[in-house]
PDB file of N, CA and C in Angstrom:
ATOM      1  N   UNK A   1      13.524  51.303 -33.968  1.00  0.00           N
ATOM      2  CA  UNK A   1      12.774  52.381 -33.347  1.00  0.00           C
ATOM      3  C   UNK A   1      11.275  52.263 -33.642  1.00  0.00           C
ATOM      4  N   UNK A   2      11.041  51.867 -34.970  1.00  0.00           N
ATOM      5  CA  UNK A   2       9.569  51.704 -35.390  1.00  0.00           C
ATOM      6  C   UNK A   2       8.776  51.030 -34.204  1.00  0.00           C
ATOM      7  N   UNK A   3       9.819  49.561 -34.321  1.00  0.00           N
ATOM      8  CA  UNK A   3       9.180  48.584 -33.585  1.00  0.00           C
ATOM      9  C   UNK A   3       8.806  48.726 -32.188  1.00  0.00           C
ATOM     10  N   UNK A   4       9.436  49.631 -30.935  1.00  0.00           N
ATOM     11  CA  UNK A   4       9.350  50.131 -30.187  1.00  0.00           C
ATOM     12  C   UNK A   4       8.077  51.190 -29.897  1.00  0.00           C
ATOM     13  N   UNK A   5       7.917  51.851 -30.952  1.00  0.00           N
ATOM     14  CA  UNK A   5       6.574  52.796 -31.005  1.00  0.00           C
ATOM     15  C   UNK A   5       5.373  52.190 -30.860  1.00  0.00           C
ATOM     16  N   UNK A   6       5.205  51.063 -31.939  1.00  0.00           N
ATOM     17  CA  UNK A   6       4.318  50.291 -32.017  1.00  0.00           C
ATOM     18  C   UNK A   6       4.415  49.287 -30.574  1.00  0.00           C
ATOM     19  N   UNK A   7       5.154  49.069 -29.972  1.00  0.00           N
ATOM     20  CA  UNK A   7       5.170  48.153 -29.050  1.00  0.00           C
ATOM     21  C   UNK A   7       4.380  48.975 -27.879  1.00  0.00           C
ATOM     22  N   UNK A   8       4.950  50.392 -27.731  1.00  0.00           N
ATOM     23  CA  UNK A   8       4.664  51.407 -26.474  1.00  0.00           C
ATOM     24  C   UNK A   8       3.047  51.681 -27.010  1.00  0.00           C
ATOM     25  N   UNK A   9       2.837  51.956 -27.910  1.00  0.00           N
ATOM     26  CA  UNK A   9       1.519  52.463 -28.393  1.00  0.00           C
ATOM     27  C   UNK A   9       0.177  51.315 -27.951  1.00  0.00           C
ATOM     28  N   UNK A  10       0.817  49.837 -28.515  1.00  0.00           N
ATOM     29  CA  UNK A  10       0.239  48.657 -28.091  1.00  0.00           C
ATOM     30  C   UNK A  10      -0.070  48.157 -27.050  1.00  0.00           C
ATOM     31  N   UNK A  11       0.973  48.979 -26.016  1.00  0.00           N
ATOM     32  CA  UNK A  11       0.593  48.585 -24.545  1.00  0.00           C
ATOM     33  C   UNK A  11      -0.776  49.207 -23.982  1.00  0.00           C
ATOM     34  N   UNK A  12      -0.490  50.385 -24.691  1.00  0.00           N
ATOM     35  CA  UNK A  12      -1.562  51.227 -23.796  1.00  0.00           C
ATOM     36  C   UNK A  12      -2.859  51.109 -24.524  1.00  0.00           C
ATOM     37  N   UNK A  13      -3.260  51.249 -25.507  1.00  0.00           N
ATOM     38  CA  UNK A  13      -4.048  50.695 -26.213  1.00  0.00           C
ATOM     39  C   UNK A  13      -4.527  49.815 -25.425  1.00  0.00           C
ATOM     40  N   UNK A  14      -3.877  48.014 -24.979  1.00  0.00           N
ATOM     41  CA  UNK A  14      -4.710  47.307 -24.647  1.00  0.00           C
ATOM     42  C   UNK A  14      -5.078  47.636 -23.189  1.00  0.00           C
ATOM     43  N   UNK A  15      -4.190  48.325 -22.422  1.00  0.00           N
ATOM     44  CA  UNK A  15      -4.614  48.763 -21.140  1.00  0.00           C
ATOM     45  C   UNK A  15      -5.872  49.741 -20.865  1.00  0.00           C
ATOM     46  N   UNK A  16      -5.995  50.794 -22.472  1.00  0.00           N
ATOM     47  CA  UNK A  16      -7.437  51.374 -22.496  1.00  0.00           C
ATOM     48  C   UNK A  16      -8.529  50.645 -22.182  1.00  0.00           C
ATOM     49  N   UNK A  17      -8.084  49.519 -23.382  1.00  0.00           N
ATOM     50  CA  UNK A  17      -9.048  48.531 -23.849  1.00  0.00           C
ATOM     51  C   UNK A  17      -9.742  47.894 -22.492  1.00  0.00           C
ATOM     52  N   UNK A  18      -8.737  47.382 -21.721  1.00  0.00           N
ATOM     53  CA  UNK A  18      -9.097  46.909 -20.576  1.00  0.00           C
ATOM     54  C   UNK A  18     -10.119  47.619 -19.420  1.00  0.00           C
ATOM     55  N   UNK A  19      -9.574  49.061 -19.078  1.00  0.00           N
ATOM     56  CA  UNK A  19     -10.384  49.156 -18.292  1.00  0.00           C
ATOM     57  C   UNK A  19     -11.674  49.781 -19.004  1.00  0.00           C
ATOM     58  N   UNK A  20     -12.551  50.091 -20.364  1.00  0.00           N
ATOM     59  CA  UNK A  20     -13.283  49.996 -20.547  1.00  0.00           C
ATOM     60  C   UNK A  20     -14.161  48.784 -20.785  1.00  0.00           C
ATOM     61  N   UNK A  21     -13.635  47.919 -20.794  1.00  0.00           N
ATOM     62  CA  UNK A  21     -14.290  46.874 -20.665  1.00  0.00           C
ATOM     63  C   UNK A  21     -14.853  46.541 -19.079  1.00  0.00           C
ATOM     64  N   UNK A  22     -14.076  46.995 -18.305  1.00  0.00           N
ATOM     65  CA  UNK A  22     -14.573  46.918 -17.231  1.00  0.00           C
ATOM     66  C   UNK A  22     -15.406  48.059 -16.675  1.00  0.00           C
ATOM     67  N   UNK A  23     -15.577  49.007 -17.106  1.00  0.00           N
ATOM     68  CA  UNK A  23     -16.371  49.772 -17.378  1.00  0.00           C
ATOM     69  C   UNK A  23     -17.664  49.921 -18.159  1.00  0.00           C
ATOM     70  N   UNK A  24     -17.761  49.093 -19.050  1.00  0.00           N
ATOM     71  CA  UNK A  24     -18.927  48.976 -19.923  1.00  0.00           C
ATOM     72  C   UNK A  24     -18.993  47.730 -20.615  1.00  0.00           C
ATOM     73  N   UNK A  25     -19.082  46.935 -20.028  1.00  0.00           N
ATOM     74  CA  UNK A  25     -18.941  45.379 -20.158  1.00  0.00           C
ATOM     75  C   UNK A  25     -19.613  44.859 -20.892  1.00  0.00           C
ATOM     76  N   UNK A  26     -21.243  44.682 -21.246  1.00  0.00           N
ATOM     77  CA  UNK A  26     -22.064  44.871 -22.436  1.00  0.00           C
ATOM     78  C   UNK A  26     -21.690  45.661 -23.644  1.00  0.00           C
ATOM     79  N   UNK A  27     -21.069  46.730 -23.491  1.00  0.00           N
ATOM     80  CA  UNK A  27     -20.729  46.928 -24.613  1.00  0.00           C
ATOM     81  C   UNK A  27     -19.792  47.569 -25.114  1.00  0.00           C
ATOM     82  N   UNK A  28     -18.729  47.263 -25.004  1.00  0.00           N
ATOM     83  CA  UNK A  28     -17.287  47.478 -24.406  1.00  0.00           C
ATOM     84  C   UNK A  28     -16.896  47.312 -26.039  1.00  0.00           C
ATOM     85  N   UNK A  29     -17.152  46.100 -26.774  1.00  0.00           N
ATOM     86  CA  UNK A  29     -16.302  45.773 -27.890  1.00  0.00           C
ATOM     87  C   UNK A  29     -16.585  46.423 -28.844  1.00  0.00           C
ATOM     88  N   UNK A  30     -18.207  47.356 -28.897  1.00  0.00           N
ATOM     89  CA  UNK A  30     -18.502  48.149 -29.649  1.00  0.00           C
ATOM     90  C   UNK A  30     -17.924  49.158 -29.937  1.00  0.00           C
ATOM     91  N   UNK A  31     -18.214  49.891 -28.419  1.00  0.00           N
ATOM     92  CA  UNK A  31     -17.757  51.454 -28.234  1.00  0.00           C
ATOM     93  C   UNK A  31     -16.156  51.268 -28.442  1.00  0.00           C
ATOM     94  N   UNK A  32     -15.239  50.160 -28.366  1.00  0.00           N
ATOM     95  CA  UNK A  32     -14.060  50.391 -28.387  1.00  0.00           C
ATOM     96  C   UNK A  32     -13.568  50.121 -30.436  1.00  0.00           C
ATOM     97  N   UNK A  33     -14.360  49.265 -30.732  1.00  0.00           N
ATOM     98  CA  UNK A  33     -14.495  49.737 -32.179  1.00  0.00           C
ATOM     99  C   UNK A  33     -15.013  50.831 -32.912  1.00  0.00           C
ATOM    100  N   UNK A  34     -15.988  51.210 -32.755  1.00  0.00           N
ATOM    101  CA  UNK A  34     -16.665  52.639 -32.859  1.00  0.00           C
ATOM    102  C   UNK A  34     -15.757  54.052 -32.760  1.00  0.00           C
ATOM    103  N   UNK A  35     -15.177  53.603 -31.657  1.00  0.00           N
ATOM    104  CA  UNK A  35     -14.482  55.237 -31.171  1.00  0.00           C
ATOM    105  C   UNK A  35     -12.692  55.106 -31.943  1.00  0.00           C
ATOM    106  N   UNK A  36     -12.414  53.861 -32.033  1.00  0.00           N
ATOM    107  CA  UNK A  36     -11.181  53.226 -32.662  1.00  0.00           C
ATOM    108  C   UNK A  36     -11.507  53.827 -34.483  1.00  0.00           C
ATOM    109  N   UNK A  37     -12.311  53.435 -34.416  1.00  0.00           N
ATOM    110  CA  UNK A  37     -12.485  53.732 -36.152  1.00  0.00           C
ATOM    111  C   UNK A  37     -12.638  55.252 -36.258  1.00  0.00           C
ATOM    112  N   UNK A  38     -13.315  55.544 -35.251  1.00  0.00           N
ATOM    113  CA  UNK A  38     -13.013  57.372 -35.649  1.00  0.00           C
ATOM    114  C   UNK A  38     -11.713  57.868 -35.541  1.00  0.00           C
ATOM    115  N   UNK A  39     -11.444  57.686 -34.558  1.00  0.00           N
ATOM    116  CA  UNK A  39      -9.802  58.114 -34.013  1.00  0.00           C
ATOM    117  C   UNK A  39      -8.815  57.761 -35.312  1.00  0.00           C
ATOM    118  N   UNK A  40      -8.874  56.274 -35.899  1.00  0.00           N
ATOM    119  CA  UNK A  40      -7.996  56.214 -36.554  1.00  0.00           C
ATOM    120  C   UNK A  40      -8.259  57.091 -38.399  1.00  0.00           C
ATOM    121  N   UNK A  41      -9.354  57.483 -38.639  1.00  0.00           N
ATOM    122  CA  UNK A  41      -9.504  58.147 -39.574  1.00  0.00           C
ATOM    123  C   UNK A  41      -9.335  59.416 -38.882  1.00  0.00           C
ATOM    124  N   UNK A  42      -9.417  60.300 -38.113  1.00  0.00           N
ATOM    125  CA  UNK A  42      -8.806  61.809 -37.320  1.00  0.00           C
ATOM    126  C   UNK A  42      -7.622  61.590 -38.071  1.00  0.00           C
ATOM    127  N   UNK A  43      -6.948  60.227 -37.336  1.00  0.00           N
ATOM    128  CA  UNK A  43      -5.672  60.652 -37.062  1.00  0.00           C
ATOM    129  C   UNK A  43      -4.635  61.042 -38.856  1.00  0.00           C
ATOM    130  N   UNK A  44      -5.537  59.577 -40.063  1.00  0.00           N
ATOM    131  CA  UNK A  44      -5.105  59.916 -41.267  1.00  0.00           C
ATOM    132  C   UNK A  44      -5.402  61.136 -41.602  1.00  0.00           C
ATOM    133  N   UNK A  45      -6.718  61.589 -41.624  1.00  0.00           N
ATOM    134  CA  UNK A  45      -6.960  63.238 -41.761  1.00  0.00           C
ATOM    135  C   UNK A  45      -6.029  64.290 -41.338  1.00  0.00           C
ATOM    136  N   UNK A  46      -5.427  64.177 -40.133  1.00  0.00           N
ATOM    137  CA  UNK A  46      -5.103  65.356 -40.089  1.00  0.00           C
ATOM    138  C   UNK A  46      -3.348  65.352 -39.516  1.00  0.00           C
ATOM    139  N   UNK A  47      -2.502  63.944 -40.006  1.00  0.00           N
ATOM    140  CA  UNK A  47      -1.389  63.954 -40.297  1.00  0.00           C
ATOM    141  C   UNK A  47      -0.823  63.174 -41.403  1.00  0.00           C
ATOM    142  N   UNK A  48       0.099  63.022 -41.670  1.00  0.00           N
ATOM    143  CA  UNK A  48       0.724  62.403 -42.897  1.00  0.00           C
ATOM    144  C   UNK A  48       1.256  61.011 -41.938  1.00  0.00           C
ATOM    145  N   UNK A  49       1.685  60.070 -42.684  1.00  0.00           N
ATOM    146  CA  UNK A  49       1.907  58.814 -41.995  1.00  0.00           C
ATOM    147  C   UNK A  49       3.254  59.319 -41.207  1.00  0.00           C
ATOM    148  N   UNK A  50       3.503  58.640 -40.200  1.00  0.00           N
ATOM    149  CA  UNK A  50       4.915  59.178 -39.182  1.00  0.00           C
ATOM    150  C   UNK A  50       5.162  58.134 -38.279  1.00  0.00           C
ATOM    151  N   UNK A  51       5.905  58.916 -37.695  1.00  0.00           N
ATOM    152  CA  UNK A  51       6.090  57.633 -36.331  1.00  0.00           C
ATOM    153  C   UNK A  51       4.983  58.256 -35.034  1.00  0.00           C
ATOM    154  N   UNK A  52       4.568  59.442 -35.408  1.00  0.00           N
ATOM    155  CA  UNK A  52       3.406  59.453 -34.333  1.00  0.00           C
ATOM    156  C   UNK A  52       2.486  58.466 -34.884  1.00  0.00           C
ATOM    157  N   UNK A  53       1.970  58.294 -36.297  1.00  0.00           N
ATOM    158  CA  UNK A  53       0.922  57.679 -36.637  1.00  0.00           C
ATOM    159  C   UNK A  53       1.379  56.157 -36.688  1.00  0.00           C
ATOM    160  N   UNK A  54       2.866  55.647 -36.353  1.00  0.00           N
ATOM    161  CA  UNK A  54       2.886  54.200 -35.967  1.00  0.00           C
ATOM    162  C   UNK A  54       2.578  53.751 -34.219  1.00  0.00           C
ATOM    163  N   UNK A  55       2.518  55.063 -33.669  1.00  0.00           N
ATOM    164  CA  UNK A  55       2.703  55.211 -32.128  1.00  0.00           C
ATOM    165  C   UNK A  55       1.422  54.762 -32.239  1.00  0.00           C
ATOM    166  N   UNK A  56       0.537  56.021 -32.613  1.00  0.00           N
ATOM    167  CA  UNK A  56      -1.107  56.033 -32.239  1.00  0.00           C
ATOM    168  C   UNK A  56      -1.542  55.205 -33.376  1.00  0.00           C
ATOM    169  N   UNK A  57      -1.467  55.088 -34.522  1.00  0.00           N
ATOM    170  CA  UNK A  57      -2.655  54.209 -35.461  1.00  0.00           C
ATOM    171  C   UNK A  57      -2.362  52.630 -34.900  1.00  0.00           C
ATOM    172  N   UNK A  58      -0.724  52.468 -35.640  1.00  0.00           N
ATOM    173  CA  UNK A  58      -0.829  50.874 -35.537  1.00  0.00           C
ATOM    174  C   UNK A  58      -0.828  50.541 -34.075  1.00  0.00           C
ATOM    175  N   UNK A  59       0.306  51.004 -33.277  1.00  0.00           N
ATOM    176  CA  UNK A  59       0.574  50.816 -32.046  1.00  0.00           C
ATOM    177  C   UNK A  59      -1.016  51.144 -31.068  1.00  0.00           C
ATOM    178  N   UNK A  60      -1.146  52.142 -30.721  1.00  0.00           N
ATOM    179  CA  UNK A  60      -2.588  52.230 -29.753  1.00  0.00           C
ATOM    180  C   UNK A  60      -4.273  51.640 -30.186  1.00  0.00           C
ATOM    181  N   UNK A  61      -4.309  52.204 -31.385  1.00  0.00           N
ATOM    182  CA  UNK A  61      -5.280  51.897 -31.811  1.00  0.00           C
ATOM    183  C   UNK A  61      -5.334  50.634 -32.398  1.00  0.00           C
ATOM    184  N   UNK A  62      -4.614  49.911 -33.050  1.00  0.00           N
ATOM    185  CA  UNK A  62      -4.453  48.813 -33.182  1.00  0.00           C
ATOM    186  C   UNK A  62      -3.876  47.548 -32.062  1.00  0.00           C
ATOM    187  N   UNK A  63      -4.013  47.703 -31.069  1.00  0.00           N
ATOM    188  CA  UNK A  63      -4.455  47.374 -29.849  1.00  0.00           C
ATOM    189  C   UNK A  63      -5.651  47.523 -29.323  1.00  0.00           C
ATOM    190  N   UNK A  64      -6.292  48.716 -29.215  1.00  0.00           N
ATOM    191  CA  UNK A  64      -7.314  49.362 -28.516  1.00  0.00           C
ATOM    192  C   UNK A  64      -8.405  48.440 -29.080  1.00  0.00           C
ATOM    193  N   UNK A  65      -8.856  48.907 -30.552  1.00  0.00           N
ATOM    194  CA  UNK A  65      -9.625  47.890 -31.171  1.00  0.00           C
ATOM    195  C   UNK A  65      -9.770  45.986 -31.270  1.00  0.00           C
ATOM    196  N   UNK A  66     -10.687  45.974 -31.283  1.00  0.00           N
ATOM    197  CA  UNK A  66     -10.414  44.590 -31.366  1.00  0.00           C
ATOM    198  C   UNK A  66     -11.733  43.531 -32.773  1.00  0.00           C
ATOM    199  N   UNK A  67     -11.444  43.416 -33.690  1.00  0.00           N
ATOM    200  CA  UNK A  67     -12.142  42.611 -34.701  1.00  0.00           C
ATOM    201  C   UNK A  67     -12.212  40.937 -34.215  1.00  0.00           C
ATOM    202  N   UNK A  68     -11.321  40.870 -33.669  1.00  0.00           N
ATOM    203  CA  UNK A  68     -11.476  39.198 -33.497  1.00  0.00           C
ATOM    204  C   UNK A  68     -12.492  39.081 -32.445  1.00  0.00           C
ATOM    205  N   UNK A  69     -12.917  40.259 -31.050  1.00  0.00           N
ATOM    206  CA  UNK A  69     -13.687  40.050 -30.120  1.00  0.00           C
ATOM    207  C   UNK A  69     -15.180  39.721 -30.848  1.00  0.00           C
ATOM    208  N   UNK A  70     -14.906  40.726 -31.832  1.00  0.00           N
ATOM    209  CA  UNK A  70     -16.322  41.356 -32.545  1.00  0.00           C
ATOM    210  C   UNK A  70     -17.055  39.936 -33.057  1.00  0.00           C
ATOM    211  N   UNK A  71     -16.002  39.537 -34.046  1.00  0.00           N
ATOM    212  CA  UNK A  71     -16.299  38.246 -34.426  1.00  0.00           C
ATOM    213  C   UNK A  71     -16.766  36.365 -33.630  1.00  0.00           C
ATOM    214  N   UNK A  72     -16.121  36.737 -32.220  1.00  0.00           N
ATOM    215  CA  UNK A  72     -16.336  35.689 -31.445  1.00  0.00           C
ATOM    216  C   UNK A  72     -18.135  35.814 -31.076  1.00  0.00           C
ATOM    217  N   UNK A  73     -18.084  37.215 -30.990  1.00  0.00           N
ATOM    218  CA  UNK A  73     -19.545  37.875 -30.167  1.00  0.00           C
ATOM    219  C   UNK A  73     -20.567  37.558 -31.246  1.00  0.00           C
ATOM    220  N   UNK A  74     -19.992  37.959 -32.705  1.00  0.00           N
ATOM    221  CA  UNK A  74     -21.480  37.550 -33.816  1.00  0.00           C
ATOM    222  C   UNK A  74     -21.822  35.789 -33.306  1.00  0.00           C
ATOM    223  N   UNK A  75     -20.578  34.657 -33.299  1.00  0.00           N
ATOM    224  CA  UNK A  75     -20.734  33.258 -33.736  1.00  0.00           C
ATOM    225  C   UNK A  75     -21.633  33.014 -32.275  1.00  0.00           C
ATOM    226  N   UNK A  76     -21.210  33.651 -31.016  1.00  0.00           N
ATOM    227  CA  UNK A  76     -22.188  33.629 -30.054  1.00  0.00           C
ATOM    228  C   UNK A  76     -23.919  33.691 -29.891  1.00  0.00           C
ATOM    229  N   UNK A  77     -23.890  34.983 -30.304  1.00  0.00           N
ATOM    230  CA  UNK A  77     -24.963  35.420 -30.781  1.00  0.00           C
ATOM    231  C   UNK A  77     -25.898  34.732 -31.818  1.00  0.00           C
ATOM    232  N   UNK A  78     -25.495  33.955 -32.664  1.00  0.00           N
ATOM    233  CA  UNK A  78     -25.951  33.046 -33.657  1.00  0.00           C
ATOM    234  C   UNK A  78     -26.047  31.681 -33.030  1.00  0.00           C
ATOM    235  N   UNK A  79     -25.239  31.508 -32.399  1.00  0.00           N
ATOM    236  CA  UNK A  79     -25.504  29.913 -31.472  1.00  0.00           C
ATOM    237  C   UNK A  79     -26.305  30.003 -30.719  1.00  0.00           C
ATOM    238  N   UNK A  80     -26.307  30.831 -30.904  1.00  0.00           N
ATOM    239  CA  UNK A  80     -27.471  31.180 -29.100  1.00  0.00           C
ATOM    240  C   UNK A  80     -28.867  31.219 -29.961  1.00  0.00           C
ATOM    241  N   UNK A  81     -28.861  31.685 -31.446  1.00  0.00           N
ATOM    242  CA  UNK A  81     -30.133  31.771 -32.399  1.00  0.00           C
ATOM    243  C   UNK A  81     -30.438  32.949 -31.665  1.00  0.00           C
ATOM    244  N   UNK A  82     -29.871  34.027 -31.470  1.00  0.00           N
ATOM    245  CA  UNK A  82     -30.055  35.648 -31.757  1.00  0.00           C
ATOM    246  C   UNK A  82     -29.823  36.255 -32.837  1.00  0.00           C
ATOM    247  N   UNK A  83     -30.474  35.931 -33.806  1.00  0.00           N
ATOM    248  CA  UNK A  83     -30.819  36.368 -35.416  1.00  0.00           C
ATOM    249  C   UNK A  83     -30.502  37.994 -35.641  1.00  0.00           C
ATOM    250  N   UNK A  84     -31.387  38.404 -34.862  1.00  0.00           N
ATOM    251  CA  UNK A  84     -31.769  39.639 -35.316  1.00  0.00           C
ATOM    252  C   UNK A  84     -30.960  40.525 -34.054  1.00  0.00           C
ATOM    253  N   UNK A  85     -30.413  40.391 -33.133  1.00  0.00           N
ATOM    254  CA  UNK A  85     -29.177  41.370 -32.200  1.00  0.00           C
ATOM    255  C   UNK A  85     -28.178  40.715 -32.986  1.00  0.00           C
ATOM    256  N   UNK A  86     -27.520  39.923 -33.788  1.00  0.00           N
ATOM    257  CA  UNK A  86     -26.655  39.498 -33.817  1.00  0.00           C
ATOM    258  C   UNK A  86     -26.374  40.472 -35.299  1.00  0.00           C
ATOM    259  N   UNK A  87     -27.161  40.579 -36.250  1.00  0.00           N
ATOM    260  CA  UNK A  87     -27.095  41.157 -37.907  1.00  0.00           C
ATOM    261  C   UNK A  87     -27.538  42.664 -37.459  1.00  0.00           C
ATOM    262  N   UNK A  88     -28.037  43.463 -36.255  1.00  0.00           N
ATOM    263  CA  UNK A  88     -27.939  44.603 -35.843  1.00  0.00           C
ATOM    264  C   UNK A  88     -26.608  44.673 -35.247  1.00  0.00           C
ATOM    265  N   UNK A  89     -25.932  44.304 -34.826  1.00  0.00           N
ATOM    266  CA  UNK A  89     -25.051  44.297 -34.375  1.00  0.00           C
ATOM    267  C   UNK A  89     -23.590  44.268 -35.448  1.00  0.00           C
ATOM    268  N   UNK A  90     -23.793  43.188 -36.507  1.00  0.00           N
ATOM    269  CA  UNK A  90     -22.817  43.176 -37.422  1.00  0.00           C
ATOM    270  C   UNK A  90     -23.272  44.450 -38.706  1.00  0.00           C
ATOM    271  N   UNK A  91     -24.284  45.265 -38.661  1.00  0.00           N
ATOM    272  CA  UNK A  91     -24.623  46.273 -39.428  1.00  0.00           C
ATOM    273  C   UNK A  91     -24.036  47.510 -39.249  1.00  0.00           C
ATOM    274  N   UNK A  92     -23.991  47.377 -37.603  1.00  0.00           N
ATOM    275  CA  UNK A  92     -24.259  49.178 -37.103  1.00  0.00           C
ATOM    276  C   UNK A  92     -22.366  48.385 -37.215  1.00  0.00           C
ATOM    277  N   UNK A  93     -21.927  47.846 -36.524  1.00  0.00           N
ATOM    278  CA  UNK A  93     -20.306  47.732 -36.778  1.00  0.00           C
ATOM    279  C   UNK A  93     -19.454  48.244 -38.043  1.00  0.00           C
ATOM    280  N   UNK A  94     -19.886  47.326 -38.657  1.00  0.00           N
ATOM    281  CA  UNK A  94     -19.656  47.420 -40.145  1.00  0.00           C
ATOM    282  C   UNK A  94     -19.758  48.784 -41.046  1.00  0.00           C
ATOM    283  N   UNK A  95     -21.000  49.218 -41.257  1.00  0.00           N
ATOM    284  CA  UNK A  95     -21.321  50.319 -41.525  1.00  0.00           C
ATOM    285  C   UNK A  95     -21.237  51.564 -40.973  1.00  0.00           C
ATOM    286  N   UNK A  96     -21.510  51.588 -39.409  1.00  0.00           N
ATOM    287  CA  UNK A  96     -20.617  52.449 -38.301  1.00  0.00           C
ATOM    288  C   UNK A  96     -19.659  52.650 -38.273  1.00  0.00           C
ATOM    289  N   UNK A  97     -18.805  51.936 -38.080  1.00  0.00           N
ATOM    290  CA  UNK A  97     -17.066  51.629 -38.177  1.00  0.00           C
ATOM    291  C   UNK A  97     -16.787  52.690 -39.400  1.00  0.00           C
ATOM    292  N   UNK A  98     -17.602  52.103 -40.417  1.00  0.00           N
ATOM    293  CA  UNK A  98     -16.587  52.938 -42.113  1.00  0.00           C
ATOM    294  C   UNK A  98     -17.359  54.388 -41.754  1.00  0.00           C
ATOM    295  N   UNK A  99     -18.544  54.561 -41.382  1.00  0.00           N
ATOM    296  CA  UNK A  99     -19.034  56.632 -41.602  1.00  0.00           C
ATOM    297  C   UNK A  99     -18.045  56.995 -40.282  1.00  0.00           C
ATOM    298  N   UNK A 100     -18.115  56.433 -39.108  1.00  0.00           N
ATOM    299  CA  UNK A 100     -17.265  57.206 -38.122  1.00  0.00           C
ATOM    300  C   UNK A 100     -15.401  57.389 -38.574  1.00  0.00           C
ATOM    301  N   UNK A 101     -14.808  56.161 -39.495  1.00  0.00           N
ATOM    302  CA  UNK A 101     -14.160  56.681 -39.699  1.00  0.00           C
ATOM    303  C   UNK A 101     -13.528  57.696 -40.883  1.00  0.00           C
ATOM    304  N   UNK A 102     -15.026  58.052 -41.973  1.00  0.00           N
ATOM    305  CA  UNK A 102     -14.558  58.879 -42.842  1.00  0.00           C
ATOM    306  C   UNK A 102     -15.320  60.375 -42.047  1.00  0.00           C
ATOM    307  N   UNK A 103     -16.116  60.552 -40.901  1.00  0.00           N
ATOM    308  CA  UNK A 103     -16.338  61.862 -40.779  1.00  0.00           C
ATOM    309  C   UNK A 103     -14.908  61.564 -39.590  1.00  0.00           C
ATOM    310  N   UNK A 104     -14.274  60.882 -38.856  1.00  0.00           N
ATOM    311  CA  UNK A 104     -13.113  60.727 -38.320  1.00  0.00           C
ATOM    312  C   UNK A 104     -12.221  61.679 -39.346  1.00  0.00           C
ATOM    313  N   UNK A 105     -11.682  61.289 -40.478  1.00  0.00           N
ATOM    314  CA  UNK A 105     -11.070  61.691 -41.584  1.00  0.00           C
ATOM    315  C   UNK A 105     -11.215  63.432 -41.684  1.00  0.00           C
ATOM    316  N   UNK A 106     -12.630  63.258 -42.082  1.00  0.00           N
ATOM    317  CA  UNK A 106     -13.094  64.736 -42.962  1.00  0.00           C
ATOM    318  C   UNK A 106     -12.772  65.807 -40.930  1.00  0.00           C
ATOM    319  N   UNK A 107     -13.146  65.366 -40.157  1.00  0.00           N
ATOM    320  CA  UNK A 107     -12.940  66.481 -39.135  1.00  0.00           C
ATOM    321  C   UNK A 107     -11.124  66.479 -39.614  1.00  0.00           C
ATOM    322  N   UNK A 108     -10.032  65.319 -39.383  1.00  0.00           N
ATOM    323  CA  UNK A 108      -9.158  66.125 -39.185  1.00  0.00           C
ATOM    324  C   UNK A 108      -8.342  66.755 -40.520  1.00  0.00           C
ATOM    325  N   UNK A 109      -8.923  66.396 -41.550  1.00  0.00           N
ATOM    326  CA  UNK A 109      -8.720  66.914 -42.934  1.00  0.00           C
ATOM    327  C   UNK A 109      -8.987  68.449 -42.342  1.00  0.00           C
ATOM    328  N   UNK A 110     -10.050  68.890 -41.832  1.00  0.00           N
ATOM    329  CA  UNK A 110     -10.143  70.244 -41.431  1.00  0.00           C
ATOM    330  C   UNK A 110      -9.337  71.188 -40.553  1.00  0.00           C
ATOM    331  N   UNK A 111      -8.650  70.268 -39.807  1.00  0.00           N
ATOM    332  CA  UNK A 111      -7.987  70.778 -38.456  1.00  0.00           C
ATOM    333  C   UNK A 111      -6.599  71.732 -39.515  1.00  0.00           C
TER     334      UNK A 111
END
């Protein structure tokens, strides 16, 4: 049953994934990390681990997101000798990613 949650959750996730990318194509891998890292700290905040939170954390959101895109886009960015979009880019991620997902957290700690 687990495996099923995570499978259903995974679908849609990457089907989000998809049409924002086609939607915001420049910067698609951001906003879908960005908004992924909040969501998935909400979601620890403001339930206990479950099979909703294998549905939505591992299953959707762990689809939705994507680290390996992120990473193809820095080695790009550096080949290309874009120094400085490339270490703005791995900053605001990095450091973005972790505050969106502890005020992610602290909102649903509140709920």
């Amino acid at each position: 049953m687990n495996i099923l949650l995570i499978a259903v959750g995974g679908f849609f996730g990457a089907i989000a994934r998809y049409f924002i990318a086609k939607k915001l194509p420049s910067i698609s891998t951001f906003f879908v990390n960005m908004t992924g890292s909040f969501l998935l700290g909400f979601l620890m905040g403001v339930m206990p681990p479950s099979k909703w939170s294998l549905l939505l954390g591992v299953g959707f959101l762990g689809s939705y997101t994507t680290f390996s895109t992120f990473k193809v886009e820095i080695i790009h960015q550096f080949r290309e000798k874009k120094w400085k979009p490339a270490l703005a880019y791995m900053f605001l991620s990095y450091f973005g990613g972790i505050l969106l997902a502890f005020f992610g957290y602290m909102s649903g700690l509140r709920l």
